[in-house]
Protein backbone atom coordinates (compact mmCIF):
# COMPACT_ATOMS: atom_id res chain seq x y z
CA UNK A 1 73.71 -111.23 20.80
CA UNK A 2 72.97 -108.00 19.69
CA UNK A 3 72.64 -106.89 16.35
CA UNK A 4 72.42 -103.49 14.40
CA UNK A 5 69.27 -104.05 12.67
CA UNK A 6 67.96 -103.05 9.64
CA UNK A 7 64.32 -102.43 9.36
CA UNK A 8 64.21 -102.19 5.54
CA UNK A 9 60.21 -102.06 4.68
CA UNK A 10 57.11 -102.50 5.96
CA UNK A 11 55.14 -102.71 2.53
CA UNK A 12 51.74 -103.92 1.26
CA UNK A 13 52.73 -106.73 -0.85
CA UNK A 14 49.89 -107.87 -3.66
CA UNK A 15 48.71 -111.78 -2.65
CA UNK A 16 49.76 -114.04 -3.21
CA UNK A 17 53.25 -113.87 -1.41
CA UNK A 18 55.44 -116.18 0.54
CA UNK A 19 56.65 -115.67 3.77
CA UNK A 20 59.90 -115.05 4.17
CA UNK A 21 60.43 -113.68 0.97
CA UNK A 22 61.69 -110.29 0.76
CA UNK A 23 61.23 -106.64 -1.78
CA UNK A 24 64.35 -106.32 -2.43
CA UNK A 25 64.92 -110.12 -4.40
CA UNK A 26 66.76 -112.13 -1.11
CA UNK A 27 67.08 -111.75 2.82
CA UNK A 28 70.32 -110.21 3.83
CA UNK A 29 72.39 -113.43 4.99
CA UNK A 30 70.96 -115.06 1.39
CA UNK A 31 72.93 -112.11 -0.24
CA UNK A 32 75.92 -111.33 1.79
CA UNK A 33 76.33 -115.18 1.60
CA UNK A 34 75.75 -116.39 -1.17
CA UNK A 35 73.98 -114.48 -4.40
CA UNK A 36 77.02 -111.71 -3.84
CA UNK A 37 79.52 -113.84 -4.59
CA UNK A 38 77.68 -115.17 -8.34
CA UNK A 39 77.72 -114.55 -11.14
CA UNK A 40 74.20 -114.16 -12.79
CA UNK A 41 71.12 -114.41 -11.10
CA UNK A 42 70.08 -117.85 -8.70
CA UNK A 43 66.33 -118.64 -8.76
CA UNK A 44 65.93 -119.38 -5.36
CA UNK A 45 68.27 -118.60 -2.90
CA UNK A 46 66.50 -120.04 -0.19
CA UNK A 47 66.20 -123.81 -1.32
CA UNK A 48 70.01 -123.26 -0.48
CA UNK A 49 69.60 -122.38 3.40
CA UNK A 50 66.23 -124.22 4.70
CA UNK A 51 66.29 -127.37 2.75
CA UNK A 52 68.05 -130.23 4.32
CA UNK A 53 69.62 -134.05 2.84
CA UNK A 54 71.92 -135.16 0.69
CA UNK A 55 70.05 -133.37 -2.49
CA UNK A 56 70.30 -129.91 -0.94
CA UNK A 57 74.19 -130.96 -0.83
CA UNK A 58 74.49 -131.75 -4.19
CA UNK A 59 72.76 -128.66 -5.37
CA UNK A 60 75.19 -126.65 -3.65
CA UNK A 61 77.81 -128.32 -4.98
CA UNK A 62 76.37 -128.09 -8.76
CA UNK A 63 75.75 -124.75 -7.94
CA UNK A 64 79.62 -123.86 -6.40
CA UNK A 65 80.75 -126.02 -9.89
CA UNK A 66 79.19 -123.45 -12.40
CA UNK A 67 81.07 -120.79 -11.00
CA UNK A 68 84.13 -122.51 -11.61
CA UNK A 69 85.62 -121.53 -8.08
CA UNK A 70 87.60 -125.03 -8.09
CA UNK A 71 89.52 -123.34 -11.24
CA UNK A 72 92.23 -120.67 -10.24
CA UNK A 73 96.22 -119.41 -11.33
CA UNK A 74 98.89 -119.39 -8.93
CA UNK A 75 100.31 -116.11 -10.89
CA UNK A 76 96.90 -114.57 -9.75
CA UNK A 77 97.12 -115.72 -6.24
CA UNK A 78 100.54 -114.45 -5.68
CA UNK A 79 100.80 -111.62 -7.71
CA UNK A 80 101.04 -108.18 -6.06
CA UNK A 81 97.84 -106.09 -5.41
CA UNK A 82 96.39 -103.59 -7.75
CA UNK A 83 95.85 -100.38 -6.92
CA UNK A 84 92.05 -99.29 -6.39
CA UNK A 85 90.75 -97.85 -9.30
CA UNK A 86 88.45 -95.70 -6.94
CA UNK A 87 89.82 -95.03 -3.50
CA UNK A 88 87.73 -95.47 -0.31
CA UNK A 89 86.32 -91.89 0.79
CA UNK A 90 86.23 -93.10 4.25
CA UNK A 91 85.93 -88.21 5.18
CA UNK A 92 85.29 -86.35 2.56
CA UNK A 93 84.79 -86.93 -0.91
CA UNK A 94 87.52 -87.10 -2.92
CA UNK A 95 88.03 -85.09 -6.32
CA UNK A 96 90.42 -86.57 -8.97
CA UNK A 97 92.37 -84.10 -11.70
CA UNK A 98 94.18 -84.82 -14.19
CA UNK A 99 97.30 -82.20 -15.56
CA UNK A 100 98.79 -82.74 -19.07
CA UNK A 101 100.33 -80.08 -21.00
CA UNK A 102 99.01 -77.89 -23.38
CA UNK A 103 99.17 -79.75 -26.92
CA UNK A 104 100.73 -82.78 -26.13
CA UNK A 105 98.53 -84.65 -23.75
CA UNK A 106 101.74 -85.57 -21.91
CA UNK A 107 101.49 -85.88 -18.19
CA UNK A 108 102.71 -83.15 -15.83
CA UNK A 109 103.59 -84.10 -12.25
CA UNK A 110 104.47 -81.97 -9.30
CA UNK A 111 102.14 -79.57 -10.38
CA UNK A 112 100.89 -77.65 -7.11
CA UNK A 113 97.06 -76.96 -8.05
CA UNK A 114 94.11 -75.38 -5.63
CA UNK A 115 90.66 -76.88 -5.51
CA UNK A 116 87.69 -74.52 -3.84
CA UNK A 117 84.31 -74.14 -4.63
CA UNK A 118 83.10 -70.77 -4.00
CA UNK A 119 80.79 -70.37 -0.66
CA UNK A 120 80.87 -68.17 2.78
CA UNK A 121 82.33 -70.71 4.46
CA UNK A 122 86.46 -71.12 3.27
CA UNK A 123 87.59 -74.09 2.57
CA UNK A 124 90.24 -74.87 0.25
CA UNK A 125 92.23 -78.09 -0.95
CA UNK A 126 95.60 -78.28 -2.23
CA UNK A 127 97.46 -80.94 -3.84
CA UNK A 128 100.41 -81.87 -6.07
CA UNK A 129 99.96 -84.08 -9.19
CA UNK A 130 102.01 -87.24 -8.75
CA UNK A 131 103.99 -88.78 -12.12
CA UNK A 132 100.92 -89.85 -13.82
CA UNK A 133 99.69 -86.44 -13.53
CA UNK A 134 96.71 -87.07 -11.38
CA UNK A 135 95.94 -85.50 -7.91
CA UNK A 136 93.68 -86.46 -5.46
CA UNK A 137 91.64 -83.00 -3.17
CA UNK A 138 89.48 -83.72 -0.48
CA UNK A 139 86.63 -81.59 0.11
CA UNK A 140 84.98 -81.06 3.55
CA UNK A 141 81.02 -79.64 3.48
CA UNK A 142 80.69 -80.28 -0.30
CA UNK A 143 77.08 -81.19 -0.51
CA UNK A 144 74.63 -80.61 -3.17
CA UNK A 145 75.92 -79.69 -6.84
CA UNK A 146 78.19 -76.97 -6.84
CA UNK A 147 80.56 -74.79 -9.00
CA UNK A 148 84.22 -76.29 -8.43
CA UNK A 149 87.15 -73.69 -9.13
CA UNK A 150 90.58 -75.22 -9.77
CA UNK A 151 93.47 -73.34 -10.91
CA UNK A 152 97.13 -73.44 -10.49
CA UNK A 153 99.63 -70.12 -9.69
CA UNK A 154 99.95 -67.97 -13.03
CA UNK A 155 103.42 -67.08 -12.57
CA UNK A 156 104.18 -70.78 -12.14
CA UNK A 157 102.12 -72.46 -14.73
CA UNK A 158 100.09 -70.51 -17.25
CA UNK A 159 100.54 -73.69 -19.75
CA UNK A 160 98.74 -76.66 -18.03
CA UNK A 161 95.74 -78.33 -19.12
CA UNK A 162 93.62 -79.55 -16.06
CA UNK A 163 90.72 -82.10 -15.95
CA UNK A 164 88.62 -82.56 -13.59
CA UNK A 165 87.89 -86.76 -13.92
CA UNK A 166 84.24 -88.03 -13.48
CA UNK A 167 83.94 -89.89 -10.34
CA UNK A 168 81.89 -92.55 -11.54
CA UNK A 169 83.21 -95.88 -13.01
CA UNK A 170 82.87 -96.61 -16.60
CA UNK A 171 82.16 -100.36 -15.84
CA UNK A 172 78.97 -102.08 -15.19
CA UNK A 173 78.15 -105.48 -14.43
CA UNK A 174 77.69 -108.21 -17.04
CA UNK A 175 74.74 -109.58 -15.24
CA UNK A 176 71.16 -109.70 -17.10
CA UNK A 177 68.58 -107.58 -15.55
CA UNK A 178 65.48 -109.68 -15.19
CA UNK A 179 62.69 -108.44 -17.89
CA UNK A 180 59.85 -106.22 -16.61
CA UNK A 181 56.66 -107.81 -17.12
CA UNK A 182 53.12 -107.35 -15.37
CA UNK A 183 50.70 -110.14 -14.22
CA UNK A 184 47.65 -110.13 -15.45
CA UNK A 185 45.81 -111.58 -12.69
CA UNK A 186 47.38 -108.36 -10.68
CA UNK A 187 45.94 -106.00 -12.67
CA UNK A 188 43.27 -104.82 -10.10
CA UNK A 189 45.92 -104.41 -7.67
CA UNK A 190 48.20 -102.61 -9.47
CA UNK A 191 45.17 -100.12 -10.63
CA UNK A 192 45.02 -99.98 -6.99
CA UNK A 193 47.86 -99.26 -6.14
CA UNK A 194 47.80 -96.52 -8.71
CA UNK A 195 45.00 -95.05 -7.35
CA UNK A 196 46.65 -94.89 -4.06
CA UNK A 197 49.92 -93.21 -5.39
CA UNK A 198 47.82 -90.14 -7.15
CA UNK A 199 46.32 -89.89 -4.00
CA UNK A 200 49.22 -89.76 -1.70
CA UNK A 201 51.29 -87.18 -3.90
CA UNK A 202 47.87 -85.09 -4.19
CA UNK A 203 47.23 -84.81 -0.53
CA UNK A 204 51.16 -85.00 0.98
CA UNK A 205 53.40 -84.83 -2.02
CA UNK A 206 54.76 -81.35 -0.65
CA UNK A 207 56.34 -83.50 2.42
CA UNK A 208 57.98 -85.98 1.05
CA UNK A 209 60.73 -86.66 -0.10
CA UNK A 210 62.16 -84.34 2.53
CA UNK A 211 65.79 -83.52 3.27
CA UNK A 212 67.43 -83.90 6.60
CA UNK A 213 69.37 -80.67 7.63
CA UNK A 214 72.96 -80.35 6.83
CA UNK A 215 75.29 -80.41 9.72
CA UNK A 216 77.90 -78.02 8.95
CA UNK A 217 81.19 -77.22 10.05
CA UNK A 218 80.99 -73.12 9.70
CA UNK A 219 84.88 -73.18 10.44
CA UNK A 220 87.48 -72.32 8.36
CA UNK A 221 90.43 -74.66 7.10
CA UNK A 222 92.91 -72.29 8.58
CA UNK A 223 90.66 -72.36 12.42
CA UNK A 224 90.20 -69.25 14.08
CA UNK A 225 91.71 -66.47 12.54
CA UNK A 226 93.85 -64.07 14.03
CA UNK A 227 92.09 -61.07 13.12
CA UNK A 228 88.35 -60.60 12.09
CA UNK A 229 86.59 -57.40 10.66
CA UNK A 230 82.84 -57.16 10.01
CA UNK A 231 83.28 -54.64 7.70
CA UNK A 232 79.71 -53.39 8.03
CA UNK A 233 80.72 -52.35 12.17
CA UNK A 234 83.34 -49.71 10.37
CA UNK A 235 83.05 -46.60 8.47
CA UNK A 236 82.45 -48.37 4.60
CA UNK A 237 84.72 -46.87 2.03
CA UNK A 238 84.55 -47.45 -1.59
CA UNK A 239 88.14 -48.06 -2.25
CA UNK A 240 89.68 -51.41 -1.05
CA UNK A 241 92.66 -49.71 -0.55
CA UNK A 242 91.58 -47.42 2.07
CA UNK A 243 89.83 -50.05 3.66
CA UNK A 244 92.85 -52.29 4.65
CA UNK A 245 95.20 -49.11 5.09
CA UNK A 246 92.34 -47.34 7.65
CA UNK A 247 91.61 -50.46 10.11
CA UNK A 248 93.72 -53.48 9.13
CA UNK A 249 96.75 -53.06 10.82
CA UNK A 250 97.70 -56.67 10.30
CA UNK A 251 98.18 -56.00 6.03
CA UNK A 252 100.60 -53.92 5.00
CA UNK A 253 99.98 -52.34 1.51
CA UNK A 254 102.63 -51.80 -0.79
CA UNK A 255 102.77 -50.38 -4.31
CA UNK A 256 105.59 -51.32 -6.57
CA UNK A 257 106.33 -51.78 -10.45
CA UNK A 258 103.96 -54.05 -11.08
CA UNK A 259 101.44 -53.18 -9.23
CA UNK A 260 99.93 -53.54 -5.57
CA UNK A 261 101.24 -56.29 -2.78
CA UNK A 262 100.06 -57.18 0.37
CA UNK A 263 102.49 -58.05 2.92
CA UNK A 264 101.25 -59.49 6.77
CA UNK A 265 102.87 -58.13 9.56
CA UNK A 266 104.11 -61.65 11.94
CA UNK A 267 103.12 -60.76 15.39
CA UNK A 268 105.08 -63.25 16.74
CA UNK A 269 108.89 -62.11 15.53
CA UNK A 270 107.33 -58.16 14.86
CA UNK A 271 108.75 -58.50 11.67
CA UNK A 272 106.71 -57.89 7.79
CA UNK A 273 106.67 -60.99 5.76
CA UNK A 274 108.27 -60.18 2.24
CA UNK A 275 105.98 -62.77 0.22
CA UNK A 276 102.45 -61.83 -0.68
CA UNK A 277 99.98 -63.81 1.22
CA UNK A 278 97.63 -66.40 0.25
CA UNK A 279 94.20 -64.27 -0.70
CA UNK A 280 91.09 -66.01 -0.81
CA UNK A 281 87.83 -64.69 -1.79
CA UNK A 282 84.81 -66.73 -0.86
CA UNK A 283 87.49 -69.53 -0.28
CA UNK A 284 89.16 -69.23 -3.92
CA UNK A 285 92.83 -68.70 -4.04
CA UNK A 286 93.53 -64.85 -5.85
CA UNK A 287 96.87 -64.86 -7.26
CA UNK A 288 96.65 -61.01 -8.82
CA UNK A 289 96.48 -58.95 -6.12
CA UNK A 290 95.83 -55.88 -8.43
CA UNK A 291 92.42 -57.72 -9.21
CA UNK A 292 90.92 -58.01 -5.17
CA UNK A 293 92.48 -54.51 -4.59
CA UNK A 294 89.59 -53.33 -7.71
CA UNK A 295 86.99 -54.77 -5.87
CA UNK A 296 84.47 -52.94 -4.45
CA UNK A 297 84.52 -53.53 -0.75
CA UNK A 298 80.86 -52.61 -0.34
CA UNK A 299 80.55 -56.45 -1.57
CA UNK A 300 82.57 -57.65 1.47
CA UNK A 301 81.03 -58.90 4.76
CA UNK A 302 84.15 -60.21 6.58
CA UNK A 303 87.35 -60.07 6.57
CA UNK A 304 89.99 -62.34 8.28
CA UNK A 305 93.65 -62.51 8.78
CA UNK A 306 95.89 -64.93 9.51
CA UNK A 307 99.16 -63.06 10.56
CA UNK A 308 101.74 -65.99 10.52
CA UNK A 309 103.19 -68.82 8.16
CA UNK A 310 100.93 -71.31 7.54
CA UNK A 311 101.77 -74.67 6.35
CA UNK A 312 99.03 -75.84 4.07
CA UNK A 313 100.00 -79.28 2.65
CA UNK A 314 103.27 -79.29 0.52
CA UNK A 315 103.58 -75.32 0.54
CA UNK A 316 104.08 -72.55 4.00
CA UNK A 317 101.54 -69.61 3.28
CA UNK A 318 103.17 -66.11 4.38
CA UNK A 319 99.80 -65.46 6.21
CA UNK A 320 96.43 -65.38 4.92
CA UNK A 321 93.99 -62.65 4.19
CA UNK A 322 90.07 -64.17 3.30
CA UNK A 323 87.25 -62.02 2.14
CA UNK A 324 84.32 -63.31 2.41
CA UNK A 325 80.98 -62.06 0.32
CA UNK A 326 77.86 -61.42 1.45
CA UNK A 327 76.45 -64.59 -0.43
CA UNK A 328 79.51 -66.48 -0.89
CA UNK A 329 79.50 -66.36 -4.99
CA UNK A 330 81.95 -64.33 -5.45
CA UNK A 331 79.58 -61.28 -6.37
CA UNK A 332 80.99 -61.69 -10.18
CA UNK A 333 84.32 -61.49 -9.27
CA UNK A 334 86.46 -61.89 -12.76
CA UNK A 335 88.39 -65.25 -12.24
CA UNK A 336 91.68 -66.18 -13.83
CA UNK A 337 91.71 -67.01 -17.41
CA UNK A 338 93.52 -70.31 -16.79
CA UNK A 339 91.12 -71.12 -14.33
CA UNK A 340 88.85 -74.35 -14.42
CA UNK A 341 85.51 -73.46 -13.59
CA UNK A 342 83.18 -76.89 -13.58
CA UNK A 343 79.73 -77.68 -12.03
CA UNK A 344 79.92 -80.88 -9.82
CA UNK A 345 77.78 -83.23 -7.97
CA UNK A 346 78.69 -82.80 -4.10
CA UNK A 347 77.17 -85.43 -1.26
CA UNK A 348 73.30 -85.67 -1.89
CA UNK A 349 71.44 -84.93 0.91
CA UNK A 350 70.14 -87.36 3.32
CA UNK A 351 66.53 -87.59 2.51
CA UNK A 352 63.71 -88.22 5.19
CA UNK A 353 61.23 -90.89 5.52
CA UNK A 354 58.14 -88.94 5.89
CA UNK A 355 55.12 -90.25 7.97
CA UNK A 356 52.34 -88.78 9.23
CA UNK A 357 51.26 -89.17 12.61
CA UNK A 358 48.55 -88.55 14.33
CA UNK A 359 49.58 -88.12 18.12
CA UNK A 360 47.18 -85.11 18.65
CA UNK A 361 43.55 -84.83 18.35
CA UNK A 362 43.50 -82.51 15.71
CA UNK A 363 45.47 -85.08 13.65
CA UNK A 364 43.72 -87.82 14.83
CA UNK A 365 40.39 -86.18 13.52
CA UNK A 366 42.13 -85.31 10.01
CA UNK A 367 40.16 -85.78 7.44
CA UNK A 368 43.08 -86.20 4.42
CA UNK A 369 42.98 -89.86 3.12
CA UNK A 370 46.11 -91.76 4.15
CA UNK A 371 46.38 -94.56 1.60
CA UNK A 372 50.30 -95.18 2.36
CA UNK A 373 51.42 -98.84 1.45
CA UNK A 374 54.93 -98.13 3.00
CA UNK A 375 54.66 -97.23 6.46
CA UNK A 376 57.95 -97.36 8.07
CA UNK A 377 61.23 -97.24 6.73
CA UNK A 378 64.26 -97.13 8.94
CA UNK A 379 67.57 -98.14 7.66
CA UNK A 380 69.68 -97.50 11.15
CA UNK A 381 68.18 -98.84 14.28
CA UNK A 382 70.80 -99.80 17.16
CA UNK A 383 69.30 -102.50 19.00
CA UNK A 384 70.34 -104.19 22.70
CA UNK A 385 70.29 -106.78 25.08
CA UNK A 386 66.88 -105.05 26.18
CA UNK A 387 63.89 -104.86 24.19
CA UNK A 388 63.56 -102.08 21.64
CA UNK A 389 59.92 -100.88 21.03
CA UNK A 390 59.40 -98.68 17.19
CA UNK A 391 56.24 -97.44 16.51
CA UNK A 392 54.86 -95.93 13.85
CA UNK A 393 51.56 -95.24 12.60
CA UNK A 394 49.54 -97.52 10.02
CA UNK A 395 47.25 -95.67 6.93
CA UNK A 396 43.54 -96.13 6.10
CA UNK A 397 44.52 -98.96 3.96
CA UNK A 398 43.63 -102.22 5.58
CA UNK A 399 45.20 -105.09 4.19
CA UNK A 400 48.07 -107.58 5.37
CA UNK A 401 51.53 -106.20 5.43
CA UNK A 402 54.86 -107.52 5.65
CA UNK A 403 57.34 -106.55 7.92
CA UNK A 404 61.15 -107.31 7.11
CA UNK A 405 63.80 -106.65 9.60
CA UNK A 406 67.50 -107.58 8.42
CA UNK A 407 70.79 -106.76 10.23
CA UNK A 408 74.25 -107.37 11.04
CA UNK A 409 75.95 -107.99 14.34
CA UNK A 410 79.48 -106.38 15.58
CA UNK A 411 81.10 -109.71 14.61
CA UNK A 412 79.88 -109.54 11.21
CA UNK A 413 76.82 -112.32 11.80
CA UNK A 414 74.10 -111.43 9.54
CA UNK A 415 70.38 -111.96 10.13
CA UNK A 416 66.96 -111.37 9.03
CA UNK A 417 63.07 -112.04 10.00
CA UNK A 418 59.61 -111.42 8.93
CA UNK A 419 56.33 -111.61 10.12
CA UNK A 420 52.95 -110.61 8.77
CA UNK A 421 50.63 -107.55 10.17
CA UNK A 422 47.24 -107.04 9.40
CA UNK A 423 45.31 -104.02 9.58
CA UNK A 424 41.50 -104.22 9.92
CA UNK A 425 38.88 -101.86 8.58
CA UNK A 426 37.66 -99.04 11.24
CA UNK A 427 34.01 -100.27 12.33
């Protein structure tokens, strides 16, 4: 059968240590089948799987008993389902908001709110808030922290107070951390392996941890535009306004009452849409057109236009017109007072398992100490029917390490194994 295995660690374990045993407290079938499922901790999960007789029976069954899993309520059992607290973000991660209104606390629904965070590449989330007042924005290439803007249409609602709700549950579990403590007979060891740790982040602390490169979807939410203008191929002007009226056929600027409007011209039906467009700077929504038009277009790298209705969630955009920065921060463009402006944790980075290896002879004649204890980490290895061969490279540390390889199958089978290798002294 083939499994998708795990090689969680190859570490340098002090003596004296069992085989079997694993860093991380139990194997992976110990845990997924049994110790999950407990409450508190069990002090050997393995006398549960390996030992054999009536005895190991009975344990189990003592075990089972202090649970109370024999105890249950039929009003529990068929009772409908509650709602997730925390919904799966099986995309994008998913940013929660809550809308009340000014003064009372008292919910607002179908409140039509934008969620961006400022960058050069556009992407923009839209939702309503349902009768609790919360609404639920997805965000695609949100990674790292970030600023988050999230505002609502002026003219619509000036008077809503908007949250943005932490994403991290308030509840922890019940369960006792075991105390930290330190052997004494270890105590050369762990001056040991102190000595090795200075050493490491001395010699090759600049490599590690290391980030894996972001893949990144440079497109827009709205695709490929209909219309694009790098502005720096044109003559530059320092009036907005004569920028879009020069060599942006696609806007049509008006001037009325209350100020400037920007109408697209539909290419399809040849007609001028009578609604101002959605404009987005940096990916931002900008509701006061008088406020882009007193930009200084010497800030702007690109400009793109979307020159037909575009339905965006529960509202139809007449068109789009997106200016895009040179760094995508919106070059201190003055946001809406009613705006939310909030830093936020995006999607950490994937970080790297660094090794070193010495494949080449200039490496393999390095003269840096390599004192690693962990040397090979690999959390997604795809295994076959055939033989799969890893290698890696060990460190001048000689010793006995433990290798630990735990994974689970397509049909949800579970498995783990571990073996000892030494490494001897160079001669």
């Amino acid at each position: 059968m083939a499994y998708d295995v795990i090689l969680y660690q190859v570490v340098l374990l002090p003596p004296p240590w069992t085989s079997g045993s694993s860093t991380n407290g139990c194997a992976i079938d110990r845990y997924l089948w049994l110790t999950a499922d407990l409450q508190g901790p069990v002090e050997n999960p393995d006398y549960y799987f390996t030992a054999t007789g009536p005895e190991a029976a009975e344990a189990a069954d003592n075990l089972m008993l202090t649970q109370g899993w024999s105890r249950f309520k039929w009003e529990d059992v068929l009772a409908a389902p509650k709602p997730f607290d925390f919904l799966p973000e099986l995309n994008w991660p998913l940013v929660e908001a809550q809308f009340t209104q000014a003064g009372t606390n008292r919910s607002r629904g179908g409140v039509t709110a934008y969620l961006a965070a400022p960058s050069r590449i556009t992407q923009l989330s839209i939702a309503q808030s349902n009768a609790q007042g919360r609404a639920l924005f997805e965000l695609r290439t949100f990674h790292s922290p970030k600023e988050l803007v999230l505002q609502t249409e002026a003219w619509q609602d000036s008077t809503c107070k908007m949250t943005i709700l932490d994403p991290f549950s308030t509840r922890y579990t019940t369960a006792p951390l075991p105390p930290f403590g330190l052997t004494p007979r270890f105590q050369s060891d762990y001056a040991k392996r102190h000595l090795q740790a200075q050493v490491q982040q001395i010699f090759a602390g600049k490599y590690q941890p290391r980030s894996a490169q972001v893949r990144v979807d440079s497109l827009s939410f709205y695709g490929k535009p209909n219309e694009t203008y790098l502005l720096d191929k044109y003559t530059r002007f320092k009036v907005m306004e004569e920028v879009l009226r020069e060599y942006v056929p696609g806007v049509v600027v008006r001037i009325r009452k209350d100020g400037f409007h920007l109408l697209v011209v539909d290419q399809v039906n040849k007609t001028v849409m009578q609604e101002n467009p959605m404009v987005l700077l940096d990916g931002v929504p900008v509701f006061n057109i008088n406020k882009i038009m007193a930009m200084n277009p010497l800030k702007i790298q690109r400009l793109e236009v979307v020159d037909g209705h575009y339905f965006h969630g529960p509202v139809v955009y007449s068109g789009i017109v997106s200016f895009t920065t040179y760094k995508g921060d919106l070059e201190g463009f003055p946001l809406d007072a009613h705006a939310l402006v909030q830093e936020y944790e995006g999607v950490q980075q994937h970080r790297e398992f660094y090794a070193p290896r010495y494949d080449t002879p200039q490496a393999a004649t390095s003269r840096l100490p390599d004192l690693r204890n962990l040397l090979y980490w690999n959390p997604n290895i795809t295994t076959s029917k055939e033989p799969q061969r890893l290698e890696f490279y060990t460190g001048d540390q000689a010793g006995r390490y433990l290798v630990v390889l735990q994974g689970l199958a397509a049909t949800g089978l579970s498995g783990s194994h571990s073996f000892v290798l030494e490494v001897k002294p160079v001669l």
